[in-house]
N, C-alpha and C. Protein backbone atom coordinates (compact mmCIF):
# COMPACT_ATOMS: atom_id res chain seq x y z
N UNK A 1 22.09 5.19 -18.81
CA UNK A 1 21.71 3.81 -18.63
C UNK A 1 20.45 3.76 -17.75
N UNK A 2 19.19 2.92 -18.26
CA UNK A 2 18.27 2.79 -17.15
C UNK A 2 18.38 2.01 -16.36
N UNK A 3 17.87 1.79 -15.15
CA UNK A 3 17.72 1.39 -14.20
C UNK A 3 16.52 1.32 -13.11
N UNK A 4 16.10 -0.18 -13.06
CA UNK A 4 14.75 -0.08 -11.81
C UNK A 4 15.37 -0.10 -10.30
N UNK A 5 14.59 0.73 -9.69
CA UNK A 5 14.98 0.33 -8.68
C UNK A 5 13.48 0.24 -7.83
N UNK A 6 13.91 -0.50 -6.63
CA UNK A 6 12.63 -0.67 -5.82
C UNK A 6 12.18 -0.18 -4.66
N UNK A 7 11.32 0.48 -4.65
CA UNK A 7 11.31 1.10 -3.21
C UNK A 7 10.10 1.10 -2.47
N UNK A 8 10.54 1.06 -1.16
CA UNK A 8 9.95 0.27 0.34
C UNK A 8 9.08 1.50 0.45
N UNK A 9 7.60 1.56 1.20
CA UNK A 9 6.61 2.61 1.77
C UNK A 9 6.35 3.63 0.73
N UNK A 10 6.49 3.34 -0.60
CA UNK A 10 6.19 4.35 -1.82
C UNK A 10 4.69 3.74 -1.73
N UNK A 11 3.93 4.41 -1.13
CA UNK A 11 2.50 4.27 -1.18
C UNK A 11 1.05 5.28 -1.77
N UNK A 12 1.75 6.24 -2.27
CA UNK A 12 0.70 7.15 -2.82
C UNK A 12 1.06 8.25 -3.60
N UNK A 13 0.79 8.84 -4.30
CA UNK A 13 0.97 9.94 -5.48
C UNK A 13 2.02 10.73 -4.58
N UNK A 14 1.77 11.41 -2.91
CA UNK A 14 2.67 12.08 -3.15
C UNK A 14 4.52 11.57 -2.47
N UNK A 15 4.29 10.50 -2.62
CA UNK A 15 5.25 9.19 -2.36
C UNK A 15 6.40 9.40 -3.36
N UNK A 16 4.98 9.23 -4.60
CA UNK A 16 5.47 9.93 -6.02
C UNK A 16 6.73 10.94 -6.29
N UNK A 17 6.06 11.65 -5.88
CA UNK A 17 6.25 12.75 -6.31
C UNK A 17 8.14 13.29 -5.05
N UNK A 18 7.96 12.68 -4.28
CA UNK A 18 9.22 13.18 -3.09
C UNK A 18 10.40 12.34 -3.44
N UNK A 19 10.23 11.20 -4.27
CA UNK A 19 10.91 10.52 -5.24
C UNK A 19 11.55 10.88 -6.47
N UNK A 20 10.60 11.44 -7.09
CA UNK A 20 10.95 12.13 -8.07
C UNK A 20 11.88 13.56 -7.76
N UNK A 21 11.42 14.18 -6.54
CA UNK A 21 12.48 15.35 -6.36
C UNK A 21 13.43 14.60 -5.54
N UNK A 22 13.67 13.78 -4.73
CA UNK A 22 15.23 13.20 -4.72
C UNK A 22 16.11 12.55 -5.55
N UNK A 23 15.47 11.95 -6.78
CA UNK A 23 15.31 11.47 -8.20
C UNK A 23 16.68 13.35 -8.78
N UNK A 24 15.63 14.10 -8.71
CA UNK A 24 15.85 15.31 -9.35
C UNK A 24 17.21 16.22 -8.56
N UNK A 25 17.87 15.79 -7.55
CA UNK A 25 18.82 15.98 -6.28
C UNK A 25 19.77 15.31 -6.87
N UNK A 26 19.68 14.25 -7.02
CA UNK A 26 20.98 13.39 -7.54
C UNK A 26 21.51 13.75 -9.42
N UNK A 27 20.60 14.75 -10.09
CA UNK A 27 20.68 14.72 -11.63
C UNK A 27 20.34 13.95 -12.23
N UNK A 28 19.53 12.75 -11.97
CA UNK A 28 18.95 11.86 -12.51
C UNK A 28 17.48 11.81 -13.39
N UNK A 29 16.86 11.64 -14.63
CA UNK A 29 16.07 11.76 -15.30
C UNK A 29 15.36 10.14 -14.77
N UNK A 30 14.24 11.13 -14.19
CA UNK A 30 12.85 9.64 -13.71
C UNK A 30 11.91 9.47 -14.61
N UNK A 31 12.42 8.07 -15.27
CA UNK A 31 12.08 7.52 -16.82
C UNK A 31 10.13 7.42 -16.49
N UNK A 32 10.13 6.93 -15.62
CA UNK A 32 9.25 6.19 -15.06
C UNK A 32 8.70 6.43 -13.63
N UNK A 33 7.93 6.73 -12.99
CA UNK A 33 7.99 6.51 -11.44
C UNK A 33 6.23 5.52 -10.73
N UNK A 34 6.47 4.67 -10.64
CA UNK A 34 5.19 3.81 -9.71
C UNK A 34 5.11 3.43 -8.72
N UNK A 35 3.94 3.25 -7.73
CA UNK A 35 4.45 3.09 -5.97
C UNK A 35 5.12 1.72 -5.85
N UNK A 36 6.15 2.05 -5.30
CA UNK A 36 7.07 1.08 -5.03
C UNK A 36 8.59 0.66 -6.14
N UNK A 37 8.04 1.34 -7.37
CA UNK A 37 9.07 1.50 -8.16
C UNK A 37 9.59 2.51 -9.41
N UNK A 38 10.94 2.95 -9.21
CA UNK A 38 11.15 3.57 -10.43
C UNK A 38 12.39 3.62 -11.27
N UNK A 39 12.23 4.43 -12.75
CA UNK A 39 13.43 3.50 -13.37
C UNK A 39 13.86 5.07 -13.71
N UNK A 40 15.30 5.30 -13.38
CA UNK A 40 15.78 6.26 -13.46
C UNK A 40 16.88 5.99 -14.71
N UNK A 41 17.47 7.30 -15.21
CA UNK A 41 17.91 7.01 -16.68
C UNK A 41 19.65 7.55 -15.94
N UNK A 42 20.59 6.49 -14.88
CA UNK A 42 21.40 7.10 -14.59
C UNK A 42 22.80 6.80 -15.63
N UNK A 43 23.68 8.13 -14.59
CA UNK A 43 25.15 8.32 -15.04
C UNK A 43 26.34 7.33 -14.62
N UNK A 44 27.11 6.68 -15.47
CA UNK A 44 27.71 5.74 -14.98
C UNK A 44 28.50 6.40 -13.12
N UNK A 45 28.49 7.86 -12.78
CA UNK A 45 28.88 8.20 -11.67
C UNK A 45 27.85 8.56 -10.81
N UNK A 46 26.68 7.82 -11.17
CA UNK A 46 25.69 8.00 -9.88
C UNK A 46 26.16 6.61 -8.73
N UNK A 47 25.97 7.53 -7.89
CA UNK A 47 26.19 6.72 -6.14
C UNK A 47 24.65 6.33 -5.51
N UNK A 48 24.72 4.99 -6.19
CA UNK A 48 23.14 4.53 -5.20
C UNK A 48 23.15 4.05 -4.14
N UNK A 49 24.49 3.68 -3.01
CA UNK A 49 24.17 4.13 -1.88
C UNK A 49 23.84 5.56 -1.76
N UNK A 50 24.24 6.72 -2.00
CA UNK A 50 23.87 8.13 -1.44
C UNK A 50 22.48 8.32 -1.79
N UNK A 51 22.13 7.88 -3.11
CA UNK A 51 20.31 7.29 -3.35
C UNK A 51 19.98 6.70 -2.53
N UNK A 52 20.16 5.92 -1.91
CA UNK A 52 19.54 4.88 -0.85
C UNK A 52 19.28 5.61 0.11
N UNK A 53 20.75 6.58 1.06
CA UNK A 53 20.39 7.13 2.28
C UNK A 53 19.20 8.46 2.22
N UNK A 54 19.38 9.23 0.76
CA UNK A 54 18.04 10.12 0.98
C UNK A 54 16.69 9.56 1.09
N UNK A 55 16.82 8.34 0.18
CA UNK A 55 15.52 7.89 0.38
C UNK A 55 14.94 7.60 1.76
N UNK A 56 15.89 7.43 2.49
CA UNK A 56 15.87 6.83 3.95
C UNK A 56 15.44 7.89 4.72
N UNK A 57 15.95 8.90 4.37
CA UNK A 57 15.81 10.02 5.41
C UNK A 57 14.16 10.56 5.21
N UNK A 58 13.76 10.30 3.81
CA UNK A 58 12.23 10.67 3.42
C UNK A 58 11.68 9.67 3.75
N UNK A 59 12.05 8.60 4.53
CA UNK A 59 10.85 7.50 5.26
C UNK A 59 10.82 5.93 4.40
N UNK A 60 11.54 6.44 3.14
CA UNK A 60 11.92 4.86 1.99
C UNK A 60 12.99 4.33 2.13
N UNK A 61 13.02 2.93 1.61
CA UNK A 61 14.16 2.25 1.51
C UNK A 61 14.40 1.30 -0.31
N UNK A 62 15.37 1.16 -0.53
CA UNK A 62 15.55 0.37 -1.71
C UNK A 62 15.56 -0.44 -1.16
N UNK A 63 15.09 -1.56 -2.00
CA UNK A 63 14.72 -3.36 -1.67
C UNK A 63 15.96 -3.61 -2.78
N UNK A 64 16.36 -4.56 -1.82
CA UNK A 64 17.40 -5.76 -2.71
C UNK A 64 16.63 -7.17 -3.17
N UNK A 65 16.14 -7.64 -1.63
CA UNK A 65 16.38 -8.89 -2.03
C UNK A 65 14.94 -9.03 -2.95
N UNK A 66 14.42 -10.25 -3.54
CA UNK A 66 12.98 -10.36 -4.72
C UNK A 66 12.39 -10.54 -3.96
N UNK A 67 12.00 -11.15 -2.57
CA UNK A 67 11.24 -11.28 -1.96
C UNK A 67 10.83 -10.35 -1.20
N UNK A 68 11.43 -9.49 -0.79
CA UNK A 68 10.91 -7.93 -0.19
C UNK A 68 10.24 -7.10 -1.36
N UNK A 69 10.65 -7.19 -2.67
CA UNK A 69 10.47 -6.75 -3.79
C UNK A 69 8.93 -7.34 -3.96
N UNK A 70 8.93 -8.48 -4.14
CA UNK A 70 7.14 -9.18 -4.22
C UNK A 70 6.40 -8.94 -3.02
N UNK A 71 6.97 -8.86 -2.16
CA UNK A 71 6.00 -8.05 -1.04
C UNK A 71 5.52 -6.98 -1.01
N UNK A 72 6.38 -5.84 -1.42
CA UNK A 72 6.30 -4.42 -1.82
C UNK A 72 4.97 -4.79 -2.47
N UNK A 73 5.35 -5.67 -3.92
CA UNK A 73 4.57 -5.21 -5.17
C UNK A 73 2.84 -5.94 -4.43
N UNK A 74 3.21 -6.89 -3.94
CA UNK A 74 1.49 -7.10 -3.12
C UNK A 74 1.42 -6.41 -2.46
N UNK A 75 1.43 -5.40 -1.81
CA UNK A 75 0.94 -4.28 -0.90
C UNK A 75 0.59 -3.02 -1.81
N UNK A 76 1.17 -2.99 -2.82
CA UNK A 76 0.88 -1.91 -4.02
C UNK A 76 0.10 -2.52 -4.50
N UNK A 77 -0.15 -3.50 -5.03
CA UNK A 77 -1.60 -4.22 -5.36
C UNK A 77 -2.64 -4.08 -4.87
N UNK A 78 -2.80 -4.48 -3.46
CA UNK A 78 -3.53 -3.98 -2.50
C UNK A 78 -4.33 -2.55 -2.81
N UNK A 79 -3.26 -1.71 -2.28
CA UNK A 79 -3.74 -0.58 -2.06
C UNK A 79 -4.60 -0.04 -3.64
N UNK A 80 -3.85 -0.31 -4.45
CA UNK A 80 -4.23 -0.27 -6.15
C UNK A 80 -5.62 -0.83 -6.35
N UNK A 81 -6.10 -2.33 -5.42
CA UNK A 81 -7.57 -2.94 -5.03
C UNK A 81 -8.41 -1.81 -4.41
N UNK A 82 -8.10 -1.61 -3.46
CA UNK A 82 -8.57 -0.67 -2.74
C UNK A 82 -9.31 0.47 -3.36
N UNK A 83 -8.55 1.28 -3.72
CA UNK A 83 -8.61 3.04 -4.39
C UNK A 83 -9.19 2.56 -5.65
N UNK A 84 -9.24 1.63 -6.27
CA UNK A 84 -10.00 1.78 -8.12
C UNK A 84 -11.43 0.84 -7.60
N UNK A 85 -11.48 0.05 -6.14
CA UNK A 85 -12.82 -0.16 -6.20
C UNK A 85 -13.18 -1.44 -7.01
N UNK A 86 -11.79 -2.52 -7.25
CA UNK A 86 -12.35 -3.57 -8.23
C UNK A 86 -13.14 -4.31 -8.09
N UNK A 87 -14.06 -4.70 -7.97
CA UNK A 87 -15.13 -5.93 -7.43
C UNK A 87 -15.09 -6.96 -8.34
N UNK A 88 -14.39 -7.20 -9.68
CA UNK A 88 -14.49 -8.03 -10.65
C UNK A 88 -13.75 -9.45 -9.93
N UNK A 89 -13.48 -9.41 -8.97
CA UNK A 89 -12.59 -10.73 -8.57
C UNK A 89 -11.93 -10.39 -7.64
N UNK A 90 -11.73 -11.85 -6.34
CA UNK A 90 -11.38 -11.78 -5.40
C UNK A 90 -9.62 -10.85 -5.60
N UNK A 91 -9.50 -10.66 -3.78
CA UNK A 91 -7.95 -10.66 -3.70
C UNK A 91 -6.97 -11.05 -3.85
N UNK A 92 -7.65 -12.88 -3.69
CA UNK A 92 -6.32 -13.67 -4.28
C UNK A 92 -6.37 -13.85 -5.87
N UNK A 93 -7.33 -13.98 -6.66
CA UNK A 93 -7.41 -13.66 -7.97
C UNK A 93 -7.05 -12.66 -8.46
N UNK A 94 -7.12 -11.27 -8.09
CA UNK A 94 -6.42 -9.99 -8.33
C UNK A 94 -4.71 -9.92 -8.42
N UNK A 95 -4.27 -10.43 -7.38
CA UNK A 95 -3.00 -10.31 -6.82
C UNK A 95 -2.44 -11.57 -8.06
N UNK A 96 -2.95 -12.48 -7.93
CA UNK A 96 -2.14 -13.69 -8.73
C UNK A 96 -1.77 -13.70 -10.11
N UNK A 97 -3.00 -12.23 -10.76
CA UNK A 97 -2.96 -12.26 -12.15
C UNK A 97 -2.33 -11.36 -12.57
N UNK A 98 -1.91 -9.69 -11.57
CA UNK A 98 -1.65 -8.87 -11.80
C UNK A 98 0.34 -9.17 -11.52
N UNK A 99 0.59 -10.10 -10.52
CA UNK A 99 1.75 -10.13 -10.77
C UNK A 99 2.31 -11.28 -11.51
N UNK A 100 1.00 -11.97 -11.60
CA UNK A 100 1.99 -13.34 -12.91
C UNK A 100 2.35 -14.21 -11.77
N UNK A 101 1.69 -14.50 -10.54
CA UNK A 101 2.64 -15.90 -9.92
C UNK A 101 1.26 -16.52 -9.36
N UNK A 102 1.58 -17.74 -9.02
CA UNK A 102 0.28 -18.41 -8.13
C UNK A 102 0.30 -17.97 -6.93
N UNK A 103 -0.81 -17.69 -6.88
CA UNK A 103 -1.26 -17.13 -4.82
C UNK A 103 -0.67 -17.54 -3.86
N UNK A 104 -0.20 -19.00 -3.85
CA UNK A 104 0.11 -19.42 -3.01
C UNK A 104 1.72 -19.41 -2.76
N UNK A 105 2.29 -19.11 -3.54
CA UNK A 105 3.95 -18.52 -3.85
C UNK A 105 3.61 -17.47 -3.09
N UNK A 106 2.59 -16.06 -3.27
CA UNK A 106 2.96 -15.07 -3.03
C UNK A 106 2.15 -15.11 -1.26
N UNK A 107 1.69 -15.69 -0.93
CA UNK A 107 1.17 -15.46 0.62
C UNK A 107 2.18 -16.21 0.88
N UNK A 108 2.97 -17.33 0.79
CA UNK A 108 3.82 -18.06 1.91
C UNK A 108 5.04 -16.68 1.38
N UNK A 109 5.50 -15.86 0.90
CA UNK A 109 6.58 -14.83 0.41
C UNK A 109 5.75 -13.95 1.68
N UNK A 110 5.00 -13.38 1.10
CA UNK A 110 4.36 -12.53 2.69
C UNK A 110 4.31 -13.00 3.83
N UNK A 111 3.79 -13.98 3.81
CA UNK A 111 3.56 -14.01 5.59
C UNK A 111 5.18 -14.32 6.01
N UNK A 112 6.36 -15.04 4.83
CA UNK A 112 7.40 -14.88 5.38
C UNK A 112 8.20 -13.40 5.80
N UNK A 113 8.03 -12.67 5.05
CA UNK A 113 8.37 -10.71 5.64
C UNK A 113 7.79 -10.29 6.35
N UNK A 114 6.54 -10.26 6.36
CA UNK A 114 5.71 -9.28 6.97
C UNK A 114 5.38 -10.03 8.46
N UNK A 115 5.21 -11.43 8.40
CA UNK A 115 4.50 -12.01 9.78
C UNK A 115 3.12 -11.67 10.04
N UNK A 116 2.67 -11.77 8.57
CA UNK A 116 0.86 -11.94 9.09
C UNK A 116 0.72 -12.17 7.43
N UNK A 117 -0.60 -12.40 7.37
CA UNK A 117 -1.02 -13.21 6.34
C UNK A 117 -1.57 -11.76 5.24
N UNK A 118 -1.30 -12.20 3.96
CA UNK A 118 -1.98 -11.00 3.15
C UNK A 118 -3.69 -10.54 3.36
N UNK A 119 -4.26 -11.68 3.83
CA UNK A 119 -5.56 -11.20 4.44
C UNK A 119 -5.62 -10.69 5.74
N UNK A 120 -5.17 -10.36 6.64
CA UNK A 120 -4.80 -9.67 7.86
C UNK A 120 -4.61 -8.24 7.50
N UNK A 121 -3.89 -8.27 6.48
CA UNK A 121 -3.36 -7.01 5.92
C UNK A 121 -3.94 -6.24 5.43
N UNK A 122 -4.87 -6.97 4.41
CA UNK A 122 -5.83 -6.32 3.62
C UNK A 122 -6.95 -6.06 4.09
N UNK A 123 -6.87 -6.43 5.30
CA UNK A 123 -8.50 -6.12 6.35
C UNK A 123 -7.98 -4.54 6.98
N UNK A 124 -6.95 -4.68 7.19
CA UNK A 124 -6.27 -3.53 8.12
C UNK A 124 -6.45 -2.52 6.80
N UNK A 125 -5.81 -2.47 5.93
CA UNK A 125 -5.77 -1.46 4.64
C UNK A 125 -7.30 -1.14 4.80
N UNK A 126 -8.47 -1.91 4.52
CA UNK A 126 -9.95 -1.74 4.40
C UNK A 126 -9.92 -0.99 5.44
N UNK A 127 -9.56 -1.26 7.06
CA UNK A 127 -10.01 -0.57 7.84
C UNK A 127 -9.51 0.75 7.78
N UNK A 128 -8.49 1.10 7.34
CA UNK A 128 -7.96 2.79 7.36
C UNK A 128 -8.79 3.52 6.24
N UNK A 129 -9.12 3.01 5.52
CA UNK A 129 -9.86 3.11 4.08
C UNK A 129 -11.46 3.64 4.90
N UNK A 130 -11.71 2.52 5.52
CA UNK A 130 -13.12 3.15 5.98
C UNK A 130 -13.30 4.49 6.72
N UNK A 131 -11.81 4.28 7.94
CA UNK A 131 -11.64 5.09 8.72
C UNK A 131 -11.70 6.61 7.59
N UNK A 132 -11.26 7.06 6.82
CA UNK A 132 -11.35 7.90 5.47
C UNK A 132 -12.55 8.51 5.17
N UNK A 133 -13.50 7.52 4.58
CA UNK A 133 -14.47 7.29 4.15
C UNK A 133 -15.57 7.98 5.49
N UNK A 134 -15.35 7.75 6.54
CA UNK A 134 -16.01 8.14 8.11
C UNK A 134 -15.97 9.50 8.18
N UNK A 135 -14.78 9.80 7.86
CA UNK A 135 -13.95 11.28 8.00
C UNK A 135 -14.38 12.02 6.86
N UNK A 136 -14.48 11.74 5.97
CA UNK A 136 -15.13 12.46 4.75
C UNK A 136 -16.69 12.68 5.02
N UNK A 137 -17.51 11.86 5.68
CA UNK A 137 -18.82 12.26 6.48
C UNK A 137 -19.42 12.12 4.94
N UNK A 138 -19.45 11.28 4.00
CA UNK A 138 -20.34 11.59 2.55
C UNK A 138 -21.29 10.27 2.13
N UNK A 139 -20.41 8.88 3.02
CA UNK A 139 -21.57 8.09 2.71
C UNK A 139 -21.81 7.40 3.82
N UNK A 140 -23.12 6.67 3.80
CA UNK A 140 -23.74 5.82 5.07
C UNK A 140 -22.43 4.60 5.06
N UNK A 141 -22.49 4.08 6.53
CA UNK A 141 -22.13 2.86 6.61
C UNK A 141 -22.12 2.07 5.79
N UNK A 142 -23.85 1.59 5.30
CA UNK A 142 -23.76 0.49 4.03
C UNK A 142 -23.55 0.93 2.75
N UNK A 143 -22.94 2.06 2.89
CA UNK A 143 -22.65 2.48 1.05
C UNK A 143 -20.70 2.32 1.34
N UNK A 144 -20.25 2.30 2.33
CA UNK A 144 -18.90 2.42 2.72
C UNK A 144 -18.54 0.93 2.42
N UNK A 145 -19.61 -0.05 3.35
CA UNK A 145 -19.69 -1.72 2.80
C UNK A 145 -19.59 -1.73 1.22
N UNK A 146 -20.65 -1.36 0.90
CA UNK A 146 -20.67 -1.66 -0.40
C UNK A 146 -19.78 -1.62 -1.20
N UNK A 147 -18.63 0.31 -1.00
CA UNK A 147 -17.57 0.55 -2.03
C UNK A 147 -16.49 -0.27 -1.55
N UNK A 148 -16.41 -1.00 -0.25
CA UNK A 148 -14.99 -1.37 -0.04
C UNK A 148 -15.80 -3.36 -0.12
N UNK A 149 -16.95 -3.39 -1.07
CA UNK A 149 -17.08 -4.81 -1.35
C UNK A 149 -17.10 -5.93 -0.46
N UNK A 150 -17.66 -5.15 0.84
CA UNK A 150 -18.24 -6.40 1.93
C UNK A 150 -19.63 -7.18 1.28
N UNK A 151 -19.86 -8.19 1.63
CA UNK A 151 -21.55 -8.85 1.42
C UNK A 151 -21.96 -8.03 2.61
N UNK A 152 -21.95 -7.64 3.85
CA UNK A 152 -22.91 -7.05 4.56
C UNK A 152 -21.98 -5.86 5.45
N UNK A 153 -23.11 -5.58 5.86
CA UNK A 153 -22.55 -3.92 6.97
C UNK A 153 -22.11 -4.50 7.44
N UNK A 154 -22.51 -5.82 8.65
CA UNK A 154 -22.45 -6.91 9.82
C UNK A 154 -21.04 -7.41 9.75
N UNK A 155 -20.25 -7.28 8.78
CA UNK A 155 -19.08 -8.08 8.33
C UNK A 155 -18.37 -6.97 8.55
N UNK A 156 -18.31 -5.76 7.73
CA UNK A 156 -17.48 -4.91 7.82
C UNK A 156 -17.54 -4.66 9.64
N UNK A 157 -18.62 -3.67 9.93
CA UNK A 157 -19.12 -3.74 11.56
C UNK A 157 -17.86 -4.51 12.39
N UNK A 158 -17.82 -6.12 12.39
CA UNK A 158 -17.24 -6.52 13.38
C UNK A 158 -15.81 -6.63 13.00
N UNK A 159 -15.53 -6.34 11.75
CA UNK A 159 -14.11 -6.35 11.21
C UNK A 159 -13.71 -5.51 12.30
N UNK A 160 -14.70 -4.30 11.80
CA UNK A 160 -13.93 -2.75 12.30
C UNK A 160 -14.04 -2.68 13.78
N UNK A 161 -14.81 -3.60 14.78
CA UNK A 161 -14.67 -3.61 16.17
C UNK A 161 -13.61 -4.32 16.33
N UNK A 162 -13.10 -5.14 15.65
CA UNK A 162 -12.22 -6.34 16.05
C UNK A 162 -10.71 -5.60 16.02
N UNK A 163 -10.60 -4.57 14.98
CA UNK A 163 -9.48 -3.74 14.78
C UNK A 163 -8.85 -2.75 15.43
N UNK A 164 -10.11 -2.06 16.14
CA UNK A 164 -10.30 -0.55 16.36
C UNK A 164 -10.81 -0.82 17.91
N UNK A 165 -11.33 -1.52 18.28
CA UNK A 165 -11.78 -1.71 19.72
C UNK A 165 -13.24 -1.31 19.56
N UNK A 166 -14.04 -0.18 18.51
CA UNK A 166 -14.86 0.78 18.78
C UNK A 166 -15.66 0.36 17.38
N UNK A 167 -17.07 0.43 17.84
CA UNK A 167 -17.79 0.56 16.71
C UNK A 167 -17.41 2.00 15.12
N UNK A 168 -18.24 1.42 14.45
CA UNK A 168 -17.72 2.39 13.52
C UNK A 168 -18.44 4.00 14.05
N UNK A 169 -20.12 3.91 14.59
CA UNK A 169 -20.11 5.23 15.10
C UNK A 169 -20.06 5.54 16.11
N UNK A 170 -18.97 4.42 17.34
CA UNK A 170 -18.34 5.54 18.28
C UNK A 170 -16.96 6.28 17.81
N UNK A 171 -16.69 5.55 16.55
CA UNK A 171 -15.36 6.32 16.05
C UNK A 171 -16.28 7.31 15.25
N UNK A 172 -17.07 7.11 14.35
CA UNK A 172 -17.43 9.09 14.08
C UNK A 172 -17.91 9.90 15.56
N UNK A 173 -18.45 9.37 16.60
CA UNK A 173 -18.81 10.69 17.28
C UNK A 173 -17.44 10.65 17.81
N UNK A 174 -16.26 10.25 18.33
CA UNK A 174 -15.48 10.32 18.91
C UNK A 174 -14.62 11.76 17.96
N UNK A 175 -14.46 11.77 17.42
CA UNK A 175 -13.97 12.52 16.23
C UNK A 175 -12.05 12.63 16.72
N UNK A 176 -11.76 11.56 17.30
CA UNK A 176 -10.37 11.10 17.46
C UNK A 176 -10.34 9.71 16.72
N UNK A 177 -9.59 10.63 15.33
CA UNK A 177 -9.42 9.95 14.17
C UNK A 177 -8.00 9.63 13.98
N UNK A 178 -8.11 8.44 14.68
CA UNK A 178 -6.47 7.91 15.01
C UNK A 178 -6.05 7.21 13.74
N UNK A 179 -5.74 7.57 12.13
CA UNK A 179 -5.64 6.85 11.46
C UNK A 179 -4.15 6.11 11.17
N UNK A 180 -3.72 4.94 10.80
CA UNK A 180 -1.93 4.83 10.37
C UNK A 180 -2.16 5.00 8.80
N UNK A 181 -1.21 5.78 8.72
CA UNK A 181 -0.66 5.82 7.38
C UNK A 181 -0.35 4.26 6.51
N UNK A 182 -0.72 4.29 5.30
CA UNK A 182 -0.61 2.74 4.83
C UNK A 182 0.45 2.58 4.81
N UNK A 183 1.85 3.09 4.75
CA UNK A 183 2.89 2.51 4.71
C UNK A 183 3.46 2.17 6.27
N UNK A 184 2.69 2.56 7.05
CA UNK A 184 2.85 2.16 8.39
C UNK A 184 2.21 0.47 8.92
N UNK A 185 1.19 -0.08 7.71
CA UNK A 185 0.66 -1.21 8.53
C UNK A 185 1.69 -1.86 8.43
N UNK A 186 1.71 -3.05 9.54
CA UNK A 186 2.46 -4.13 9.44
C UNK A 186 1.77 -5.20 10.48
């Protein structure tokens, strides 16, 4: 029988992949696996609490309720904005079309879980993103603006003082690259 299930801090390929081998722990065939969700092909004697607690112990959680569930899936959106580089349309146009609801359903759903607004969030995601981008030492400042789709350096600039305490190149000479993991913002 398949089954979706949803899961909390699944934020990157190898998110993926530690899913899939606790997926592979329980005897379960992973039909499917995407950040934040996957659909496993289980046995009427699989125990998804005992699924639940490994996931837990690897840093995830299964979501019950839909509204932790639409939060998940806007933060996987996000990050999904982020990494492919879309510039074709804002965040709230991105988010509204990709999950099928009006924007404004899904920010009053966020700011009710999370306690900050999906743009708070998505500034913070940009900023670890840049922080990356710094650390990789491959492009200027205004090419970093550019891929993460600021109108100016000046914008990104005071984002990233406002976040970080520190300009962007006292954080490259500092080379204390304090980054959070994305499933850590909140």
């Amino acid at each position: 029988m398949k089954k979706e299930f949803y899961i909390k801090n699944m934020v990157c390929d190898r998110c993926k992949m530690v899913v899939q081998q606790i997926a592979e722990r329980f005897h379960v065939e992973a039909e499917e696996i995407q950040l934040g969700k996957v659909i496993l092909n289980i046995s009427p004697d699989f125990n998804q609490i005992e699924f639940g607690t490994a996931l837990k112990k690897d840093g995830f959680e299964l979501m019950q309720h839909p509204e932790i569930q639409l939060t998940e899936a806007i933060k996987v959106e996000l990050i999904h904005l982020i990494e492919n580089n879309n510039s074709e349309e804002n965040s709230s146009s991105y988010l509204a079309n990709r999950l099928h609801k009006d924007y404004s359903l899904l920010s009053k759903t966020f700011k009710k879980i999370e306690g900050q607004t999906i743009e708070k969030f998505f500034i913070k995601l940009k900023i670890e993103k840049v922080k990356e981008f710094i650390q990789m030492n491959k492009l200027s400042f205004s090419e970093i603006a550019y891929q993460l789709n600021y109108n100016s350096i000046n914008h990104l600039s005071n984002q990233f003082k406002n976040l970080t305490g520190m300009t962007m190149s006292e954080y490259k000479n500092s080379q204390d690259w304090n980054r959070i993991p994305l499933d850590k913002i909140v």
